[in-house]
PDB file of N, CA and C in Angstrom:
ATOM      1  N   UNK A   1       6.489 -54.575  20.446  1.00  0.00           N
ATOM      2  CA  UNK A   1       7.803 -54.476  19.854  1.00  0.00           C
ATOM      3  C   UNK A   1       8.133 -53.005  19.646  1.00  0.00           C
ATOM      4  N   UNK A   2       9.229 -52.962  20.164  1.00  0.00           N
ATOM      5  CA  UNK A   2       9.666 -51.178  19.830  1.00  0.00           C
ATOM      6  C   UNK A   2      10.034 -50.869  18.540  1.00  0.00           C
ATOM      7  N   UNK A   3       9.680 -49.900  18.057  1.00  0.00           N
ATOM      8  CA  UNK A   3       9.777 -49.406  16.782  1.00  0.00           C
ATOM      9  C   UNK A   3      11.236 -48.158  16.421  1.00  0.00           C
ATOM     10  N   UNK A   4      12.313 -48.549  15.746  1.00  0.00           N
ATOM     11  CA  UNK A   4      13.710 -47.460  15.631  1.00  0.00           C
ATOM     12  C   UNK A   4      13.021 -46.071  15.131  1.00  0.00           C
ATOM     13  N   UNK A   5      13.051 -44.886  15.592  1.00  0.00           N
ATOM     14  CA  UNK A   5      13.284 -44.345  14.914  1.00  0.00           C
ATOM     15  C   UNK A   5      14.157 -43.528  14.692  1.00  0.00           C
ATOM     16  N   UNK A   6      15.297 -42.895  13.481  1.00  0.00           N
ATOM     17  CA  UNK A   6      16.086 -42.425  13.831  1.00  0.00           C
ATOM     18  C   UNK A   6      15.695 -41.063  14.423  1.00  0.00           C
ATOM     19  N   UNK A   7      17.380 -40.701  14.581  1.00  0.00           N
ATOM     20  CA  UNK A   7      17.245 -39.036  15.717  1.00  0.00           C
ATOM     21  C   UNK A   7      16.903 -38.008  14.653  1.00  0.00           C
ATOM     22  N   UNK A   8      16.962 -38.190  13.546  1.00  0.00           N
ATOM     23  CA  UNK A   8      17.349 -37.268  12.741  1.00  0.00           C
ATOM     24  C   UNK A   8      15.712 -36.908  12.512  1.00  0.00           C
ATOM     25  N   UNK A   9      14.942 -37.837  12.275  1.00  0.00           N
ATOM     26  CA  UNK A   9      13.368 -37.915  12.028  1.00  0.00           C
ATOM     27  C   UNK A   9      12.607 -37.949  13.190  1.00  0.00           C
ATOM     28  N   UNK A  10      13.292 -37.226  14.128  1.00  0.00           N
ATOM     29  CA  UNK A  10      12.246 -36.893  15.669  1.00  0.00           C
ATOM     30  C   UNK A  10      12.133 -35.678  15.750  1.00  0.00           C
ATOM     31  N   UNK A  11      11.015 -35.379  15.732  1.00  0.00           N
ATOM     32  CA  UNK A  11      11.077 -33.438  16.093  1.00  0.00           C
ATOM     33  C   UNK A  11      11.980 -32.869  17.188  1.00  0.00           C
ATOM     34  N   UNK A  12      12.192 -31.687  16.602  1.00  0.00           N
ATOM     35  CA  UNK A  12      13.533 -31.122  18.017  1.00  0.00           C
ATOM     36  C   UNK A  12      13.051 -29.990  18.315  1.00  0.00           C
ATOM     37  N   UNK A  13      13.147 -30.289  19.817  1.00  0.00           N
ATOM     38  CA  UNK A  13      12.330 -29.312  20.673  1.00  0.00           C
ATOM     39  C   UNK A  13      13.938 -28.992  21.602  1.00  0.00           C
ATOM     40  N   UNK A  14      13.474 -27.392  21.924  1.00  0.00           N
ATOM     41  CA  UNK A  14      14.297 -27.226  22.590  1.00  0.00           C
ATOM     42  C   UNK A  14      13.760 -26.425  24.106  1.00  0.00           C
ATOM     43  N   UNK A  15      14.310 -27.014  25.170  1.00  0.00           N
ATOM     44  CA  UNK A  15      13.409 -26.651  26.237  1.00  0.00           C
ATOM     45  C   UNK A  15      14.398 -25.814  27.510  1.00  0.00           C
ATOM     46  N   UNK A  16      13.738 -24.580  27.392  1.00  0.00           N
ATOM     47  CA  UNK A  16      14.467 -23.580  28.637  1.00  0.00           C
ATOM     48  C   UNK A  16      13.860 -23.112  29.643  1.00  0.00           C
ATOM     49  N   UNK A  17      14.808 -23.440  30.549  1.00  0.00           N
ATOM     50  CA  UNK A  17      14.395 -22.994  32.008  1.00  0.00           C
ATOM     51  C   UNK A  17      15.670 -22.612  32.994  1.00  0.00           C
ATOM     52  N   UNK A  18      15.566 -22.047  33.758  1.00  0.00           N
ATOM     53  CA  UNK A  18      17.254 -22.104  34.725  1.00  0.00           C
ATOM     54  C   UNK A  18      16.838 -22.964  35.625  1.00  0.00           C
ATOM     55  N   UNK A  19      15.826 -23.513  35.703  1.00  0.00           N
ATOM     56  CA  UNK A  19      16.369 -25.130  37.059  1.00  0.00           C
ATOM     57  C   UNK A  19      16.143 -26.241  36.404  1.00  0.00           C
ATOM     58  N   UNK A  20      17.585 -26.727  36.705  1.00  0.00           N
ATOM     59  CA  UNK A  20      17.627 -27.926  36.064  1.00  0.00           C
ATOM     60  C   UNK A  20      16.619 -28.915  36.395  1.00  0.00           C
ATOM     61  N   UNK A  21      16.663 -28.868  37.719  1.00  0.00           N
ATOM     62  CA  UNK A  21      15.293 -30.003  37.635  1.00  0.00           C
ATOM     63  C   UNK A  21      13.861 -29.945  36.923  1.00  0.00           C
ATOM     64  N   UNK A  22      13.438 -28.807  36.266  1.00  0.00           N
ATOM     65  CA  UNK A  22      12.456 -28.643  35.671  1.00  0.00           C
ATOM     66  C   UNK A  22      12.582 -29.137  34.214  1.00  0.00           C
ATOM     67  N   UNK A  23      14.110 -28.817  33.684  1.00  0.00           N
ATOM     68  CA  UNK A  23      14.827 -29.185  32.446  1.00  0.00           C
ATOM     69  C   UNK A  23      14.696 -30.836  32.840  1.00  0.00           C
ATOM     70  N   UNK A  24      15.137 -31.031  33.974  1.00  0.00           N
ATOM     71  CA  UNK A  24      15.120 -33.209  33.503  1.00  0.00           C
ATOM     72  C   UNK A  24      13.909 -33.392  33.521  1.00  0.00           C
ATOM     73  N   UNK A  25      12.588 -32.673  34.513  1.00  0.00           N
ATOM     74  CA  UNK A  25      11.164 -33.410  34.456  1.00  0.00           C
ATOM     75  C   UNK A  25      10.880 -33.544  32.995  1.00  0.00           C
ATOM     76  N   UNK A  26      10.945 -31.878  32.017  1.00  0.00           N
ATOM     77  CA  UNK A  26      10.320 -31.642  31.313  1.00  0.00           C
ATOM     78  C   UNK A  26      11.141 -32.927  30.125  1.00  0.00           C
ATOM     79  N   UNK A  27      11.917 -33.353  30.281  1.00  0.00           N
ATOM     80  CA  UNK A  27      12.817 -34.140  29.304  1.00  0.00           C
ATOM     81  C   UNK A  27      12.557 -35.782  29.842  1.00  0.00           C
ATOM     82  N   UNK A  28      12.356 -35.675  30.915  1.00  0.00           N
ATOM     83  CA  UNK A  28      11.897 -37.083  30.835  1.00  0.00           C
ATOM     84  C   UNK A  28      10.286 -37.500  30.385  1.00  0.00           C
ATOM     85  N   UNK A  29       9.623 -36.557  30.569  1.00  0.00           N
ATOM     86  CA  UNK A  29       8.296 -36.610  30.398  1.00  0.00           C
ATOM     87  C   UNK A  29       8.277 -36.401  28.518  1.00  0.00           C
ATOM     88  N   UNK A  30       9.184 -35.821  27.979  1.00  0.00           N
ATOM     89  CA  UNK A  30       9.039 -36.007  26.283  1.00  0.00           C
ATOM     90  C   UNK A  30       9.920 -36.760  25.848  1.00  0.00           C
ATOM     91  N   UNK A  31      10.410 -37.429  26.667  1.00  0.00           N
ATOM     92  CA  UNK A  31      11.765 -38.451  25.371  1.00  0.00           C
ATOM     93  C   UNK A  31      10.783 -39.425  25.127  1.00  0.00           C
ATOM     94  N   UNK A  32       9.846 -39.823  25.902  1.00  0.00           N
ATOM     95  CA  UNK A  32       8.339 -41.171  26.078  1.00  0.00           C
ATOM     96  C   UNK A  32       8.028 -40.621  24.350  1.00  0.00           C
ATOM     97  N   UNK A  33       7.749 -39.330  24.003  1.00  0.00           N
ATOM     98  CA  UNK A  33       6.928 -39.021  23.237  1.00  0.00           C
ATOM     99  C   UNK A  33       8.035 -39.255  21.602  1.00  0.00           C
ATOM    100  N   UNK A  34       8.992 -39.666  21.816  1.00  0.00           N
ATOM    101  CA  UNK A  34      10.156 -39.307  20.477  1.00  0.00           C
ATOM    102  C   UNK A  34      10.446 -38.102  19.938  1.00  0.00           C
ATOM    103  N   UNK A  35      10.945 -37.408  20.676  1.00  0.00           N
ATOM    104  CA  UNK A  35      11.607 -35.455  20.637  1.00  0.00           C
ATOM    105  C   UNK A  35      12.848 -36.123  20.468  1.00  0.00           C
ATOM    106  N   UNK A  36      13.338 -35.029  20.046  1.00  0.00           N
ATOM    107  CA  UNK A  36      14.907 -35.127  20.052  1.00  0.00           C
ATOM    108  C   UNK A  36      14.972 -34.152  20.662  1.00  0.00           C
ATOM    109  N   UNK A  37      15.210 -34.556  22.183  1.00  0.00           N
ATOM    110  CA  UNK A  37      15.452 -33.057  23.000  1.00  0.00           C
ATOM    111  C   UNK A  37      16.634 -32.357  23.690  1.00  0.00           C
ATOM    112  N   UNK A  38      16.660 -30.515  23.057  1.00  0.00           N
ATOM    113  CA  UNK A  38      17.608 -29.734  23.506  1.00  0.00           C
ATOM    114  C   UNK A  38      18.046 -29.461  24.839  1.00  0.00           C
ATOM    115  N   UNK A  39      18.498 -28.690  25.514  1.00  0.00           N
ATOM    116  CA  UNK A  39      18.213 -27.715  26.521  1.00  0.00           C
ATOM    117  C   UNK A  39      18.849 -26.592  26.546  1.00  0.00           C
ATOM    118  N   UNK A  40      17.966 -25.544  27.174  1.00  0.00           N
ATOM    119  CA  UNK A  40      19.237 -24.238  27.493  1.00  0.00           C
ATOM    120  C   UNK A  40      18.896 -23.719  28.853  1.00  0.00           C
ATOM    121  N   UNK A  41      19.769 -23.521  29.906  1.00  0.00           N
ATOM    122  CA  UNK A  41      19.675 -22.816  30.935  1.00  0.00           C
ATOM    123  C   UNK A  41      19.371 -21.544  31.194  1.00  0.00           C
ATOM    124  N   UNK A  42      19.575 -20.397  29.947  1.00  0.00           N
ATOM    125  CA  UNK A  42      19.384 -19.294  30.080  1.00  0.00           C
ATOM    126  C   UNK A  42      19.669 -18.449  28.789  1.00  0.00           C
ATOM    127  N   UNK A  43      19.248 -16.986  28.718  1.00  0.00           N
ATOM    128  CA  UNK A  43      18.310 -16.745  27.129  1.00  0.00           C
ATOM    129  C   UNK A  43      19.832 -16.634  26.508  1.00  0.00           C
ATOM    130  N   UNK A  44      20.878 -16.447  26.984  1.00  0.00           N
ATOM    131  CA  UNK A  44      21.894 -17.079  25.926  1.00  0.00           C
ATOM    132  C   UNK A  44      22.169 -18.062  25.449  1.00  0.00           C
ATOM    133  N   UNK A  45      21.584 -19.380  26.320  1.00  0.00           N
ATOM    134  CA  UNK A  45      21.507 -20.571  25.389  1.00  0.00           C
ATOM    135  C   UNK A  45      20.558 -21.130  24.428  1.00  0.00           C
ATOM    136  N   UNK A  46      19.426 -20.123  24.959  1.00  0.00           N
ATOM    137  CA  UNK A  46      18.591 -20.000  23.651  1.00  0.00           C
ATOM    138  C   UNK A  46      18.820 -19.253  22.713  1.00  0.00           C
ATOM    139  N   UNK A  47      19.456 -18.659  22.638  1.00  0.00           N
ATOM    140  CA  UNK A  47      19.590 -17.736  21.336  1.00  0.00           C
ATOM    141  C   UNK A  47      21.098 -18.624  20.441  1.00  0.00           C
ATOM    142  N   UNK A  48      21.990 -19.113  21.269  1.00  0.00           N
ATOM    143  CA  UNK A  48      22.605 -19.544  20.736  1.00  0.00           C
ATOM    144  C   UNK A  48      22.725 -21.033  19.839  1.00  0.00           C
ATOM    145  N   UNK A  49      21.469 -21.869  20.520  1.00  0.00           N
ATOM    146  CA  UNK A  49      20.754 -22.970  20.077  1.00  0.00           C
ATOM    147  C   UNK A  49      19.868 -22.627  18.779  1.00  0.00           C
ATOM    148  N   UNK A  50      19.118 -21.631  18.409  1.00  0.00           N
ATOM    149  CA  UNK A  50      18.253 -21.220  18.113  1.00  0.00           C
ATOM    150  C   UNK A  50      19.276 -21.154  17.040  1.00  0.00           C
ATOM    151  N   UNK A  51      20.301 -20.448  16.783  1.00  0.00           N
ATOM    152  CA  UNK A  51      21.046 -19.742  15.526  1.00  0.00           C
ATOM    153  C   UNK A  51      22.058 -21.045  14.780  1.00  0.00           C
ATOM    154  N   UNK A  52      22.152 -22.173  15.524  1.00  0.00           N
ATOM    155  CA  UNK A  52      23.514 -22.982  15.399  1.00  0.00           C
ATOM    156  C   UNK A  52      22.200 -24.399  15.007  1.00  0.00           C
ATOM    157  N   UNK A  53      21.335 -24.662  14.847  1.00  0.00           N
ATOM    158  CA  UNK A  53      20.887 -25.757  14.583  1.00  0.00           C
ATOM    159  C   UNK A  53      19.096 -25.753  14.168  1.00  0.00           C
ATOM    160  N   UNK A  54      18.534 -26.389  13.495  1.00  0.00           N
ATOM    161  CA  UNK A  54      17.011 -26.284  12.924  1.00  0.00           C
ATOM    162  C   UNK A  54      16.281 -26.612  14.106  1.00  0.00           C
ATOM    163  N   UNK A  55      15.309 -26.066  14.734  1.00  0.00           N
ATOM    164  CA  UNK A  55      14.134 -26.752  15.826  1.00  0.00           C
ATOM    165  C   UNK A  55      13.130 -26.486  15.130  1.00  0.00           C
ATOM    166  N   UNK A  56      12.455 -27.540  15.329  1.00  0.00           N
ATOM    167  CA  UNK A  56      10.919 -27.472  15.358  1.00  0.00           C
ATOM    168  C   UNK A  56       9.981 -26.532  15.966  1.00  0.00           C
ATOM    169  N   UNK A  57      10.232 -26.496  17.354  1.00  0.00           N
ATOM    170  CA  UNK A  57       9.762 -26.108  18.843  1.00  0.00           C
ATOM    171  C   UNK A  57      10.334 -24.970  19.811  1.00  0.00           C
ATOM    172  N   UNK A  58      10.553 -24.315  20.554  1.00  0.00           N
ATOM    173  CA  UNK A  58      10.706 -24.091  21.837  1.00  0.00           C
ATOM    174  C   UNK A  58       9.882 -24.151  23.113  1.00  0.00           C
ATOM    175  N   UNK A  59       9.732 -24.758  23.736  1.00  0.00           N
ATOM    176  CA  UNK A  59       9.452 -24.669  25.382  1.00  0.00           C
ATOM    177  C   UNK A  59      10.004 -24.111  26.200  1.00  0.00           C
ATOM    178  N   UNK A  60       9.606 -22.683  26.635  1.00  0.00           N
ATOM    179  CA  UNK A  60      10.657 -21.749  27.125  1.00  0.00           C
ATOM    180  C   UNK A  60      10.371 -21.581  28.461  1.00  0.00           C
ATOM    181  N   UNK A  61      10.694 -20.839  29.355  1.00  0.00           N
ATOM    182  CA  UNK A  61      10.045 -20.346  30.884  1.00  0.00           C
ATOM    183  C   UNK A  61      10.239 -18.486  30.472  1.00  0.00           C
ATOM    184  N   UNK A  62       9.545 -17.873  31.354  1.00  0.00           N
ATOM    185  CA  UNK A  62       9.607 -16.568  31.371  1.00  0.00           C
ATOM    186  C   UNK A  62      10.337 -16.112  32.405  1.00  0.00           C
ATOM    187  N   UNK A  63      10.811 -16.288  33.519  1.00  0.00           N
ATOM    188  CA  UNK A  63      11.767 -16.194  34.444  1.00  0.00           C
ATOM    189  C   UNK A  63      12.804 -17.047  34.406  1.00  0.00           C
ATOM    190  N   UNK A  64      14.113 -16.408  34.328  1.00  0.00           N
ATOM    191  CA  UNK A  64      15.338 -16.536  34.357  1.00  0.00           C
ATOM    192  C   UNK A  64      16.120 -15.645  35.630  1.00  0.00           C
ATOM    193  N   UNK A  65      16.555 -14.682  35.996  1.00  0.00           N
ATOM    194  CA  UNK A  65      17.308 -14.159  36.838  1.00  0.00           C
ATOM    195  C   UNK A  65      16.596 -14.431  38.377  1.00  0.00           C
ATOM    196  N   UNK A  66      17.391 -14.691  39.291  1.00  0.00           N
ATOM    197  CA  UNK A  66      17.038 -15.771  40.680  1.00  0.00           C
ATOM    198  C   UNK A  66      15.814 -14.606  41.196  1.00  0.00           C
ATOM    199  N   UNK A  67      15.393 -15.029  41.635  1.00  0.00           N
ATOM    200  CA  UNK A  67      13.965 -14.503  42.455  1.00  0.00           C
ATOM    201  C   UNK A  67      13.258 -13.082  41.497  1.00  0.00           C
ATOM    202  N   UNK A  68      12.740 -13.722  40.573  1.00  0.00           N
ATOM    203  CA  UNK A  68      12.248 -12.861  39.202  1.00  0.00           C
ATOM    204  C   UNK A  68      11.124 -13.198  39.306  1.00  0.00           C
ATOM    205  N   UNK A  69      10.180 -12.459  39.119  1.00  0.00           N
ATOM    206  CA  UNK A  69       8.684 -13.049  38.760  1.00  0.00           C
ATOM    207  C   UNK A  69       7.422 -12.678  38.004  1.00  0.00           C
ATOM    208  N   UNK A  70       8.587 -11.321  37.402  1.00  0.00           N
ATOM    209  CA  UNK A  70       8.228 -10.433  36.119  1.00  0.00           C
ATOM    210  C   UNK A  70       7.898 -11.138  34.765  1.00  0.00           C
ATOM    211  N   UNK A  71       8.724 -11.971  34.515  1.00  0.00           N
ATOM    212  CA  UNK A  71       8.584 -12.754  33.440  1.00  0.00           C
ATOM    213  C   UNK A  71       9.094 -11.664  31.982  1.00  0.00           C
ATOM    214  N   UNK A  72       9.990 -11.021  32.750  1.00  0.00           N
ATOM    215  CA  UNK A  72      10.131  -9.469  31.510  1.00  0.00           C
ATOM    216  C   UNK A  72      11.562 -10.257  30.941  1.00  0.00           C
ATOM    217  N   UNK A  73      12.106 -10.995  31.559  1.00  0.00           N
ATOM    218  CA  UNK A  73      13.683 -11.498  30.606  1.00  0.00           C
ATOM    219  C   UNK A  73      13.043 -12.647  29.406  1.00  0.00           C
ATOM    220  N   UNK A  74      11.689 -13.720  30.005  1.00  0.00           N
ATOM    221  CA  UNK A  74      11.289 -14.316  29.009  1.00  0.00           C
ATOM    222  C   UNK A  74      10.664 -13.300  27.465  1.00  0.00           C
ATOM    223  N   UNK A  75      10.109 -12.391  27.900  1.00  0.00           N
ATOM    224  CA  UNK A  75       9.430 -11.662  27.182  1.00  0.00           C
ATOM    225  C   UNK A  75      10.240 -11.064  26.536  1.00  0.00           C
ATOM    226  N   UNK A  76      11.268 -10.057  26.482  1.00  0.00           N
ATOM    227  CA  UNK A  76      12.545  -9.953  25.854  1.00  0.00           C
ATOM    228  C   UNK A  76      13.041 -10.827  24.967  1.00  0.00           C
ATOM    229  N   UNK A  77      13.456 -12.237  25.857  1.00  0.00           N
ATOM    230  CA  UNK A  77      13.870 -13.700  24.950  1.00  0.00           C
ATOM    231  C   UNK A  77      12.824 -13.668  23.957  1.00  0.00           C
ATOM    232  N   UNK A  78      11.409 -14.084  24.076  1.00  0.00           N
ATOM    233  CA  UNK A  78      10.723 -14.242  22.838  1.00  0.00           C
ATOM    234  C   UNK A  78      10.602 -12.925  21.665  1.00  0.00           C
ATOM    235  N   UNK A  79      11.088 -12.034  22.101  1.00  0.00           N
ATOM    236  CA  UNK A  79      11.291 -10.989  21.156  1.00  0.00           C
ATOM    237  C   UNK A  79      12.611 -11.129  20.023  1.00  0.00           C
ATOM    238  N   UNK A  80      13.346 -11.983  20.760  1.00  0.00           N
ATOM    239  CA  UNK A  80      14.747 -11.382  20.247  1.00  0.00           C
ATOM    240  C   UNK A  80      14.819 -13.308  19.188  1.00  0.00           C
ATOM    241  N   UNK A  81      14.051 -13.934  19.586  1.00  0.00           N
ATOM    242  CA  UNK A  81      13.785 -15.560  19.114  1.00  0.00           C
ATOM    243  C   UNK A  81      12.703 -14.880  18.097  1.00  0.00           C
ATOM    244  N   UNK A  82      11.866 -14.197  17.573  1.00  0.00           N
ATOM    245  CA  UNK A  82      10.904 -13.775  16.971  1.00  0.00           C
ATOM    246  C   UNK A  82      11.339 -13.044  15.858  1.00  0.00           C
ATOM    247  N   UNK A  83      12.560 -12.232  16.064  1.00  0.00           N
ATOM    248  CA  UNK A  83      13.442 -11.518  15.732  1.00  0.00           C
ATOM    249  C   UNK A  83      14.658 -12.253  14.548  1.00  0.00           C
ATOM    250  N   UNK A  84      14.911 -13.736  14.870  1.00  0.00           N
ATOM    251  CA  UNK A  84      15.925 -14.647  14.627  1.00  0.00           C
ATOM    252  C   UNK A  84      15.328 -15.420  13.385  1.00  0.00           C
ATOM    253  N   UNK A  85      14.222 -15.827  14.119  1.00  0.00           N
ATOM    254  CA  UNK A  85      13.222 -17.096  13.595  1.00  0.00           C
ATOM    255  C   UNK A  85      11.068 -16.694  13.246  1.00  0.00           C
ATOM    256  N   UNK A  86      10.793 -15.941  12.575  1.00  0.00           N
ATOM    257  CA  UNK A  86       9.663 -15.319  13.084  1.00  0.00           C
ATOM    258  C   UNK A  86       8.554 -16.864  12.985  1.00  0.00           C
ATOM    259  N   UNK A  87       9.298 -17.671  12.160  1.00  0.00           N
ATOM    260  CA  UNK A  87       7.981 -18.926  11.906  1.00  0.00           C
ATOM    261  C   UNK A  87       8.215 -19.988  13.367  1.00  0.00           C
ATOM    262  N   UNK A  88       9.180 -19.835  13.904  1.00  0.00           N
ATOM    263  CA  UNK A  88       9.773 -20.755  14.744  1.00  0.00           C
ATOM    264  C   UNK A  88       8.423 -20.743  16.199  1.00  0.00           C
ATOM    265  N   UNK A  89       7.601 -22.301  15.953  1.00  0.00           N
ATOM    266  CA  UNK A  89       6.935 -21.646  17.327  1.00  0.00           C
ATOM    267  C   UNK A  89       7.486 -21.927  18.596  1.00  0.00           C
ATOM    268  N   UNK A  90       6.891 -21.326  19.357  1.00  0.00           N
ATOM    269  CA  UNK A  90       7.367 -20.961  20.331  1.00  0.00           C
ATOM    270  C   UNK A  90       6.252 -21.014  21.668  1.00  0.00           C
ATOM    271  N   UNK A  91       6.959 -22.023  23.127  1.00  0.00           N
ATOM    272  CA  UNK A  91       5.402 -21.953  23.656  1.00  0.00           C
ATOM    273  C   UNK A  91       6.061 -21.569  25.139  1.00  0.00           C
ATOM    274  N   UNK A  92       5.443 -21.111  25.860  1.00  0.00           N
ATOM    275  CA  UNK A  92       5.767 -19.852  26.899  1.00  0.00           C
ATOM    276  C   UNK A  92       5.386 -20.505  28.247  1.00  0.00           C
ATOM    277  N   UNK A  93       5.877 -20.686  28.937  1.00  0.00           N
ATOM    278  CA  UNK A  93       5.365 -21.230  30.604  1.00  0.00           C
ATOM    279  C   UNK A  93       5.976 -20.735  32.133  1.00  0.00           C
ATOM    280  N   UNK A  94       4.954 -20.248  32.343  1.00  0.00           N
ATOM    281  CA  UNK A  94       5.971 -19.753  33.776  1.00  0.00           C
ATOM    282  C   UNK A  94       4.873 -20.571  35.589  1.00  0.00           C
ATOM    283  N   UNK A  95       4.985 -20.270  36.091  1.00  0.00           N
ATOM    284  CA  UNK A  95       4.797 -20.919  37.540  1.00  0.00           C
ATOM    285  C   UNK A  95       4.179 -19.102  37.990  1.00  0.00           C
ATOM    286  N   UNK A  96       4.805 -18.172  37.545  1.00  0.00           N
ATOM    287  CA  UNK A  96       4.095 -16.630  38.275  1.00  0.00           C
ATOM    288  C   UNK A  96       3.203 -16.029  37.184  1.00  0.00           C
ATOM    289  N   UNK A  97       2.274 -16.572  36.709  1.00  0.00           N
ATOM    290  CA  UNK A  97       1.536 -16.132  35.111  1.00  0.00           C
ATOM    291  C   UNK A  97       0.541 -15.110  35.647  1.00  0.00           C
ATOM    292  N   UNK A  98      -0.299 -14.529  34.770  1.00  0.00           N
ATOM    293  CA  UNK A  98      -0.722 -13.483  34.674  1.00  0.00           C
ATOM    294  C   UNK A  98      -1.878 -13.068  33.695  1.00  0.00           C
ATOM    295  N   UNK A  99      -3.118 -12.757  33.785  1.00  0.00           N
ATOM    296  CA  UNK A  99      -3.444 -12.512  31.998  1.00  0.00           C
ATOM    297  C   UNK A  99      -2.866 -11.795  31.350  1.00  0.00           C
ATOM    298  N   UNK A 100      -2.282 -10.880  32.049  1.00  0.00           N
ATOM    299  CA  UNK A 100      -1.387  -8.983  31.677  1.00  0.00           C
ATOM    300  C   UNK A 100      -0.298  -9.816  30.927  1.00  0.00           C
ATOM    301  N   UNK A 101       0.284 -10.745  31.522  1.00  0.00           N
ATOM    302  CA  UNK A 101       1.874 -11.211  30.941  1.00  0.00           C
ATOM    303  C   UNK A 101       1.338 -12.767  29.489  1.00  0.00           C
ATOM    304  N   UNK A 102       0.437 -13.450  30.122  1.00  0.00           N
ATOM    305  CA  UNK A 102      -0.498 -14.071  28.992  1.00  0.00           C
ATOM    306  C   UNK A 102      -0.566 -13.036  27.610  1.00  0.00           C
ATOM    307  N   UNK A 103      -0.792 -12.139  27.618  1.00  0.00           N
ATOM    308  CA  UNK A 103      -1.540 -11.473  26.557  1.00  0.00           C
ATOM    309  C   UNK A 103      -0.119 -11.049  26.226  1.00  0.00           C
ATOM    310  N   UNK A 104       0.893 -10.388  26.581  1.00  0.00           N
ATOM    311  CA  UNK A 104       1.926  -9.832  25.983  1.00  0.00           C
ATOM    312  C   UNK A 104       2.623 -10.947  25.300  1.00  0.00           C
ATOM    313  N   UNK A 105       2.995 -11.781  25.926  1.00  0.00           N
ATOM    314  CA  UNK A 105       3.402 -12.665  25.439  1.00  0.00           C
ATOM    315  C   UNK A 105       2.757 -13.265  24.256  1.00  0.00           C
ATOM    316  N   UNK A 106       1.781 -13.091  23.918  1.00  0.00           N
ATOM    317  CA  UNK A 106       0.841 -13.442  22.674  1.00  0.00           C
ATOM    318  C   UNK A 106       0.981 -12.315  21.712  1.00  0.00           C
ATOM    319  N   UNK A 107       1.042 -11.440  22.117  1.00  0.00           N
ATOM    320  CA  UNK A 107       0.941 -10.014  21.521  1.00  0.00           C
ATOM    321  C   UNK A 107       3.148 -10.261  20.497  1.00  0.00           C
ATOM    322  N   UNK A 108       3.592 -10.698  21.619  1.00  0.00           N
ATOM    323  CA  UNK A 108       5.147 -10.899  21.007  1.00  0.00           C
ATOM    324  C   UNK A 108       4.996 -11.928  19.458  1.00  0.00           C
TER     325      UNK A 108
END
């Protein structure tokens, strides 16, 4: 038997990436789990999500601008989200990782 729970009492995660299809995997794979889940396409919609409503979470990517693989606009974003929110966690994922960009990103 399925169990209600409301939206209001589901953790809210908010999850960024610029391809959408990574935004529906990552959202179909947590609505199973009861998130109340965000999205933002890019670090202005995170910052603007971030300031306009309470999250729990972020699930971010480190590349944003088309054929990037620096991961320096995510790293920025978590500065300027750190900056906003310092308790707000925050969890970092990219596809071009690094220990060099691992560690900064920890270091943020």
């Amino acid at each position: 038997m399925a169990c209600y729970v409301p939206l209001a009492a589901m953790p809210r995660i908010l999850i960024a990436d610029d391809q959408s299809d990574v935004l529906a995997a990552l959202s179909l794979l947590l609505k199973g789990e009861r998130f109340n889940i965000q999205s933002a396409s890019s670090p202005e919609g995170v910052l603007r999500a971030i300031e306009s409503q309470e999250l729990d979470v972020v699930l971010m990517d480190l590349n944003y601008a088309r054929d990037t693989t620096s991961g320096s606009e995510g790293l920025d974003l978590l500065s300027r989200i750190r900056a906003s929110d310092p308790t707000l966690p925050v969890v970092v994922m990219t596809a071009w990782g690094s220990v060099d960009l691992a560690v900064e990103a920890m270091r943020r």
